[in-house]
Protein backbone atom coordinates (compact mmCIF):
# COMPACT_ATOMS: atom_id res chain seq x y z
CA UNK A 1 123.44 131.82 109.84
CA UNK A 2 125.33 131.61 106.45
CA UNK A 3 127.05 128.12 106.25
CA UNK A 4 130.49 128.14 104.38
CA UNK A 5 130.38 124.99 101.50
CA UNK A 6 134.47 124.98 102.17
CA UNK A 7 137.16 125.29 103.83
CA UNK A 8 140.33 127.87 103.14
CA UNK A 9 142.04 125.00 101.78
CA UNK A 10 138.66 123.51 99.62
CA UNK A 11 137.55 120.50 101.79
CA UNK A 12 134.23 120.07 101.70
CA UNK A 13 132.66 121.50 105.13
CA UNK A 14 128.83 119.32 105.51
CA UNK A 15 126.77 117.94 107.94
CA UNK A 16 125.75 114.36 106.91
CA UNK A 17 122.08 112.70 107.97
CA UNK A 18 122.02 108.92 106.70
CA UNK A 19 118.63 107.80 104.87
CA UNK A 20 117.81 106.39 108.50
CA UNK A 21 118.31 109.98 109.94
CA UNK A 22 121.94 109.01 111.61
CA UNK A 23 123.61 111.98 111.82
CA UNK A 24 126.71 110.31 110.68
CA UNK A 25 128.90 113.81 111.93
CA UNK A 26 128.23 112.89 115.56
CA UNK A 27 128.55 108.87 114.98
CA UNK A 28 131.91 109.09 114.19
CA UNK A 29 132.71 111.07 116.86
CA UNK A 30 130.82 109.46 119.45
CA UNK A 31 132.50 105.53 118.03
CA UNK A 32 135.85 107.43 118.01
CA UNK A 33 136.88 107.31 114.48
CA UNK A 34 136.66 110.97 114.25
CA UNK A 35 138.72 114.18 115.81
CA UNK A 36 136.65 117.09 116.27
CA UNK A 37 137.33 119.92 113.93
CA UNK A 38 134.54 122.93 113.85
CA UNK A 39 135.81 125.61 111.12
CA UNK A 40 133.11 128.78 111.82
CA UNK A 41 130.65 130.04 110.65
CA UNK A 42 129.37 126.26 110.38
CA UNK A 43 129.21 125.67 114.35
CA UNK A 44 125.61 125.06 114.83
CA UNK A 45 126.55 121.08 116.54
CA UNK A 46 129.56 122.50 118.23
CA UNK A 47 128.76 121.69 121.39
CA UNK A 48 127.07 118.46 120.90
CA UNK A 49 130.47 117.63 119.07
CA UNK A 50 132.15 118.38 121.92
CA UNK A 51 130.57 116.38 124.46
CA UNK A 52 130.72 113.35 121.91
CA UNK A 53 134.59 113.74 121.54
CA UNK A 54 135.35 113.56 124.90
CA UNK A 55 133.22 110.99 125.48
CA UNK A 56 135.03 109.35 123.19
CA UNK A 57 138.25 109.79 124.76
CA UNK A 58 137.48 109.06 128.10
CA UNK A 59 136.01 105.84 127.00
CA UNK A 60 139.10 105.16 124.87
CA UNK A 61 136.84 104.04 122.01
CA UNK A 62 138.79 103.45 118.43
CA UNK A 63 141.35 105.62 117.55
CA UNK A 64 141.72 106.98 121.75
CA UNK A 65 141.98 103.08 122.72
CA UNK A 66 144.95 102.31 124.75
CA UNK A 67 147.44 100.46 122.14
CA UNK A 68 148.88 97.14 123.35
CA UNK A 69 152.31 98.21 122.87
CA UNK A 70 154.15 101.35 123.66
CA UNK A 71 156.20 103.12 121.45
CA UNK A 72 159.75 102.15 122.94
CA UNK A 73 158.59 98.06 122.46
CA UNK A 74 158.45 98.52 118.55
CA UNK A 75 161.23 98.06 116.34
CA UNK A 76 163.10 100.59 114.41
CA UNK A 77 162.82 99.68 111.15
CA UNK A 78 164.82 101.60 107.93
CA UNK A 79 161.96 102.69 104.94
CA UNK A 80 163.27 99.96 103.16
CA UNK A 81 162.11 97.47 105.26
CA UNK A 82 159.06 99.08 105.57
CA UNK A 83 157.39 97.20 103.07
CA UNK A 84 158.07 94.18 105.05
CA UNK A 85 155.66 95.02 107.41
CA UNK A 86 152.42 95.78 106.01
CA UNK A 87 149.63 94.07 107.21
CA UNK A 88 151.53 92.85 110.03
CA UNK A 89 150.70 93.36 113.58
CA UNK A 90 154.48 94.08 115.66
């Protein structure tokens, strides 16, 4: 199987071993800082990425982790005051 360098819209399309041999790929899918995204021909891990992604999710690691507050408990705010706010936790 040919594996495309890029994407349509030129992002870079690799699979990335550490010096350790991490495949960092299914890391960050399995600690939930990534969303699964397979762009063919380059699905030879698509099922492995799979499982790891919903693993992820049901175990509501990172970026699928419950958030303390729910939407209608934050403040609307005008882009003005935006600025106000960064680094802040509402």
């Amino acid at each position: 199987m040919i594996l495309k360098k890029r994407d349509k819209y030129q992002r870079k399309l690799d699979y990335v071993f550490l010096p350790d041999e991490t495949f960092f790929n299914a890391k960050l899918l399995h600690d939930g800082y990534a969303n699964l995204l397979t762009i063919p021909p380059n699905v030879n891990y698509v099922d492995l990425f799979t499982t790891l992604a919903k693993e992820a999710r049901e175990n509501e690691r990172d970026i699928w982790a419950k958030q303390e507050k729910e939407e209608e408990d934050l403040p609307v705010i005008s882009w003005q005051e935006a600025g106000d706010y960064i680094g802040q936790r509402l």
